[in-house]
C-alpha atoms as a PDB file:
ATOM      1  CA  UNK A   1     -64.074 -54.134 -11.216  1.00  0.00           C
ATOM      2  CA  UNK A   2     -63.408 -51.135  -8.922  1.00  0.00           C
ATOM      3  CA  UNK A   3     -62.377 -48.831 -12.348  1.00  0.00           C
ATOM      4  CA  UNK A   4     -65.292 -49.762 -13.632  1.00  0.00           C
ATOM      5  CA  UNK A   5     -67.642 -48.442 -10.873  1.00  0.00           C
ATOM      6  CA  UNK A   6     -65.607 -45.227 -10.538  1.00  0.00           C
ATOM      7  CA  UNK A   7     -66.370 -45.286 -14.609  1.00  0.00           C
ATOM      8  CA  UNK A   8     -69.693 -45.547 -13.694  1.00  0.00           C
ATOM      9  CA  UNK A   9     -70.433 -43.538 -10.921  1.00  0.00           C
ATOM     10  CA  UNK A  10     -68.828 -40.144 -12.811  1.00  0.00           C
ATOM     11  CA  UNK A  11     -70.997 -40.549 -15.412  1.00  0.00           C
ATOM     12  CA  UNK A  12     -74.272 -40.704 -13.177  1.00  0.00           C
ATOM     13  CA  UNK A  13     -73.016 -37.693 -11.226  1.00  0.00           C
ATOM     14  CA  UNK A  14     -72.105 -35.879 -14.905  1.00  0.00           C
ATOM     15  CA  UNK A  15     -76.028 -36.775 -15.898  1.00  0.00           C
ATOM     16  CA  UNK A  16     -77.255 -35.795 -12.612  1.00  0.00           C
ATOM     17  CA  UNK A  17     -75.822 -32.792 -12.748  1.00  0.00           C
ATOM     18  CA  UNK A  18     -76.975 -31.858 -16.552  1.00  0.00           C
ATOM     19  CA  UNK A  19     -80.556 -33.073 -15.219  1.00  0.00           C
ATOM     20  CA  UNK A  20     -80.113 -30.732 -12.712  1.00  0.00           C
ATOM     21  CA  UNK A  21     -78.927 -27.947 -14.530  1.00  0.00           C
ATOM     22  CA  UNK A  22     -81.330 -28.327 -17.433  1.00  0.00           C
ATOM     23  CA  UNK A  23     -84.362 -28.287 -14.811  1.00  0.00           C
ATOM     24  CA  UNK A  24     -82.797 -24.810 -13.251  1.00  0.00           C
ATOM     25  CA  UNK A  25     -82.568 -23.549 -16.782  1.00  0.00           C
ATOM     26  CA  UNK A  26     -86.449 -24.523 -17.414  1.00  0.00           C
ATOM     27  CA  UNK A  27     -87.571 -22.906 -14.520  1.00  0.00           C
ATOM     28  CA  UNK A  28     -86.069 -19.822 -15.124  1.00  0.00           C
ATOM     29  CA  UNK A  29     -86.945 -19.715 -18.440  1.00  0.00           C
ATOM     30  CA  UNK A  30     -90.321 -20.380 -17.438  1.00  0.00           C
ATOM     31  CA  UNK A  31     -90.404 -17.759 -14.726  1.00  0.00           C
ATOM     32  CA  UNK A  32     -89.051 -15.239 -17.505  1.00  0.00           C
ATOM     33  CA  UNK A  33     -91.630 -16.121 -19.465  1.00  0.00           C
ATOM     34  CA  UNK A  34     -94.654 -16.065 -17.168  1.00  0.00           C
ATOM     35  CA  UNK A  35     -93.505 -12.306 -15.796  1.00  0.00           C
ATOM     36  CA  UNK A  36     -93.245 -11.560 -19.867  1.00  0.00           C
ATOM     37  CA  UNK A  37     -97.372 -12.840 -20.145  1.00  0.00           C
ATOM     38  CA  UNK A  38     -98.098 -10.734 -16.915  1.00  0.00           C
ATOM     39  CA  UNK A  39     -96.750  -7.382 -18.118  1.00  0.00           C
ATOM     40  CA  UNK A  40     -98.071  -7.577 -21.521  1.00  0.00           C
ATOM     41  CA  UNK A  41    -101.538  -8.185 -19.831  1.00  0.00           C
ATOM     42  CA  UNK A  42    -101.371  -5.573 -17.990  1.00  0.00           C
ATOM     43  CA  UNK A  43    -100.207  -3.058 -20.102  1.00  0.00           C
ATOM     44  CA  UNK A  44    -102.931  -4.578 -22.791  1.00  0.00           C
ATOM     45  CA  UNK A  45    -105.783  -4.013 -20.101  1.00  0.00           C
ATOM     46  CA  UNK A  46    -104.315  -0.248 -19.521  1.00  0.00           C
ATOM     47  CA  UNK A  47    -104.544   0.574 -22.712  1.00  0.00           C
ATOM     48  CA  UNK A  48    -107.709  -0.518 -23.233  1.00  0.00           C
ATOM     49  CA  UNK A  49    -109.535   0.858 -19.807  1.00  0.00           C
ATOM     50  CA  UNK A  50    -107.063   4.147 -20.639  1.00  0.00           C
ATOM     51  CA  UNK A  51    -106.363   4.055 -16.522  1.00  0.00           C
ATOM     52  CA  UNK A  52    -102.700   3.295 -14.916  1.00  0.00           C
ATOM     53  CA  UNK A  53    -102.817   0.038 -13.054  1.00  0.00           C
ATOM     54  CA  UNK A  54    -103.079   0.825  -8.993  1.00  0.00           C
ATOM     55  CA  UNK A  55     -99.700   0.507  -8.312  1.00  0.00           C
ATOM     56  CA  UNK A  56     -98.081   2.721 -10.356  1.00  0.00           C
ATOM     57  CA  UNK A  57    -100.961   5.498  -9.146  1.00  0.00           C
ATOM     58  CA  UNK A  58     -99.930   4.573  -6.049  1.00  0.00           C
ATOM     59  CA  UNK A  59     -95.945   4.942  -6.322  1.00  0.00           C
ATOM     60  CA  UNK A  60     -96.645   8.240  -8.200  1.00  0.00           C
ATOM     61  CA  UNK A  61     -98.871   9.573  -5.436  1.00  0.00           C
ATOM     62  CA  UNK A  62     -96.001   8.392  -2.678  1.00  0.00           C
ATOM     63  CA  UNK A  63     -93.120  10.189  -5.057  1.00  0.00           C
ATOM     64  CA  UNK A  64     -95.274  13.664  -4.748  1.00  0.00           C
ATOM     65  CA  UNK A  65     -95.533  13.826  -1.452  1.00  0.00           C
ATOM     66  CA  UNK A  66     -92.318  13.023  -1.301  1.00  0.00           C
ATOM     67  CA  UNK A  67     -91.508  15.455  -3.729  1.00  0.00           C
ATOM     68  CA  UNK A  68     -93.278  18.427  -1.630  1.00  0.00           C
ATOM     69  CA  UNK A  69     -91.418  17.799   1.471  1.00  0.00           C
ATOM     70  CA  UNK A  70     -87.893  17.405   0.294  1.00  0.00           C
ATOM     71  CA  UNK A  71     -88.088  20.293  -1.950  1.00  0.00           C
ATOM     72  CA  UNK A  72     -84.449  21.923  -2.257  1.00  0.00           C
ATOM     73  CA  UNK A  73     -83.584  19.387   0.719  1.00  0.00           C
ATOM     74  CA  UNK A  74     -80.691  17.418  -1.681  1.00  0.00           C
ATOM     75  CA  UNK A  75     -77.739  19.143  -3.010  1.00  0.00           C
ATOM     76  CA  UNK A  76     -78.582  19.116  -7.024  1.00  0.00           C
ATOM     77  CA  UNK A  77     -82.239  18.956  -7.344  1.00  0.00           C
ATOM     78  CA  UNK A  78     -83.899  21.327  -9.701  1.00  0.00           C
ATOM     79  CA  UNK A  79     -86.458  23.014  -7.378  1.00  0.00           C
ATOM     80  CA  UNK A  80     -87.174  26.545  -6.201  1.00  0.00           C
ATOM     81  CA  UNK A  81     -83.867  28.476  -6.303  1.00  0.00           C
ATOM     82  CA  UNK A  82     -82.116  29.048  -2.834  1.00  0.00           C
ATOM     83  CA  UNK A  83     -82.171  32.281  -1.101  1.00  0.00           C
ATOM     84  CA  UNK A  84     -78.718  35.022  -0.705  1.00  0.00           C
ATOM     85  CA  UNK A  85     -76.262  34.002   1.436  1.00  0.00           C
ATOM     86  CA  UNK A  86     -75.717  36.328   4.044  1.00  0.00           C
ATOM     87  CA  UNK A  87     -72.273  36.648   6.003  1.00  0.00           C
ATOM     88  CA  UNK A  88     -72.400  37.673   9.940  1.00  0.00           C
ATOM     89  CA  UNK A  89     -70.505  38.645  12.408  1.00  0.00           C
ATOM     90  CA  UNK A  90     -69.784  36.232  14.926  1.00  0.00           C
ATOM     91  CA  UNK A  91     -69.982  37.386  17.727  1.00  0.00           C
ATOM     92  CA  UNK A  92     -68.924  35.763  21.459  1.00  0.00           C
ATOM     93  CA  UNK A  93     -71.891  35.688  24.111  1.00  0.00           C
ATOM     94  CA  UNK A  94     -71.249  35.670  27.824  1.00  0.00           C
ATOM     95  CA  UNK A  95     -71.957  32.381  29.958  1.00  0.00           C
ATOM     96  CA  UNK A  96     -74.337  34.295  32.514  1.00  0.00           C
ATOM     97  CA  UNK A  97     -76.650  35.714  29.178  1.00  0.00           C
ATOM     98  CA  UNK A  98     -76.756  31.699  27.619  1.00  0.00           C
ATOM     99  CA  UNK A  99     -78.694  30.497  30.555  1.00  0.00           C
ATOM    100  CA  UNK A 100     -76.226  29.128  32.923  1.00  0.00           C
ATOM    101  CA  UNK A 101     -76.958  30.364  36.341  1.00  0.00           C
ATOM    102  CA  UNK A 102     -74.451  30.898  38.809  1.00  0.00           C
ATOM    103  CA  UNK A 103     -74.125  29.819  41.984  1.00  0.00           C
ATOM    104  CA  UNK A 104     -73.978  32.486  44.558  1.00  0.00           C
ATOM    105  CA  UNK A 105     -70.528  32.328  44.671  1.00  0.00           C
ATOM    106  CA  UNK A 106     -69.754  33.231  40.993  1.00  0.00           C
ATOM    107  CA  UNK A 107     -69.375  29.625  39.817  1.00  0.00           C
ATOM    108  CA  UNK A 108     -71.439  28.173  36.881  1.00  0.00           C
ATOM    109  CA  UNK A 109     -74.083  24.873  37.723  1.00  0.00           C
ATOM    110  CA  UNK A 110     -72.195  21.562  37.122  1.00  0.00           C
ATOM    111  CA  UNK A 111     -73.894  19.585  34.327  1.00  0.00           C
ATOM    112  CA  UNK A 112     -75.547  20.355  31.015  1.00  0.00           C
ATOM    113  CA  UNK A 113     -77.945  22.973  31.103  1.00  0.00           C
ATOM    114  CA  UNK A 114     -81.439  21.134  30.434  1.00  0.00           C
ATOM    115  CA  UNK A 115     -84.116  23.170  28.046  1.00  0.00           C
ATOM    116  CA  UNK A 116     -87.587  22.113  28.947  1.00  0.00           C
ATOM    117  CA  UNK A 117     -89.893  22.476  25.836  1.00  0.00           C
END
């Protein structure tokens, strides 16, 4: 009798689990289908008002002001051409002209040196 429920209880678990699987597959389908319905709608009513739906206008608007402040920011982009490279001459600056000042006796103030804007 005990083979017999083992028997038994695979096969419930196998049809459990093809229940289970076939109701995943018929949502997704489902869900496939619905966002199918949704864009063809609303590229049907775009077409016939002749306007872009408001989130695409909005995107758009978001990429050109993006577009306007990271102009020739990225390494790549087509945009205005960059200017000539021009090579210096390094050259070394005392500590006393940088802003340090000294104590009296010729030694430089411990710590960073703080710039107050």
């Amino acid at each position: 009798m005990n083979g017999f429920s083992d028997f038994l209880e695979r096969v419930l678990r196998g049809l459990l689990k093809l229940v289970l699987v076939l109701a995943a597959l018929v949502f997704v389908v489902s869900f496939l289908l619905a966002a199918l319905v949704v864009v063809a709608g609303v590229s049907l009513w775009t077409l016939i008002t002749g306007r872009k739906p408001a989130p695409v206008v909005m995107f758009s608007r978001m990429r050109e002001q993006s577009q306007r402040y990271t102009r020739g920011v990225w390494p790549g982009q087509a945009g205005a051409p960059a200017g000539d490279v021009v090579d210096v001459q390094a050259t070394e600056v005392p500590e006393a002209a940088a802003g340090g000042s000294p104590d009296p006796d010729g030694a430089a103030s411990p710590g960073p040196d703080r710039v107050l804007r």
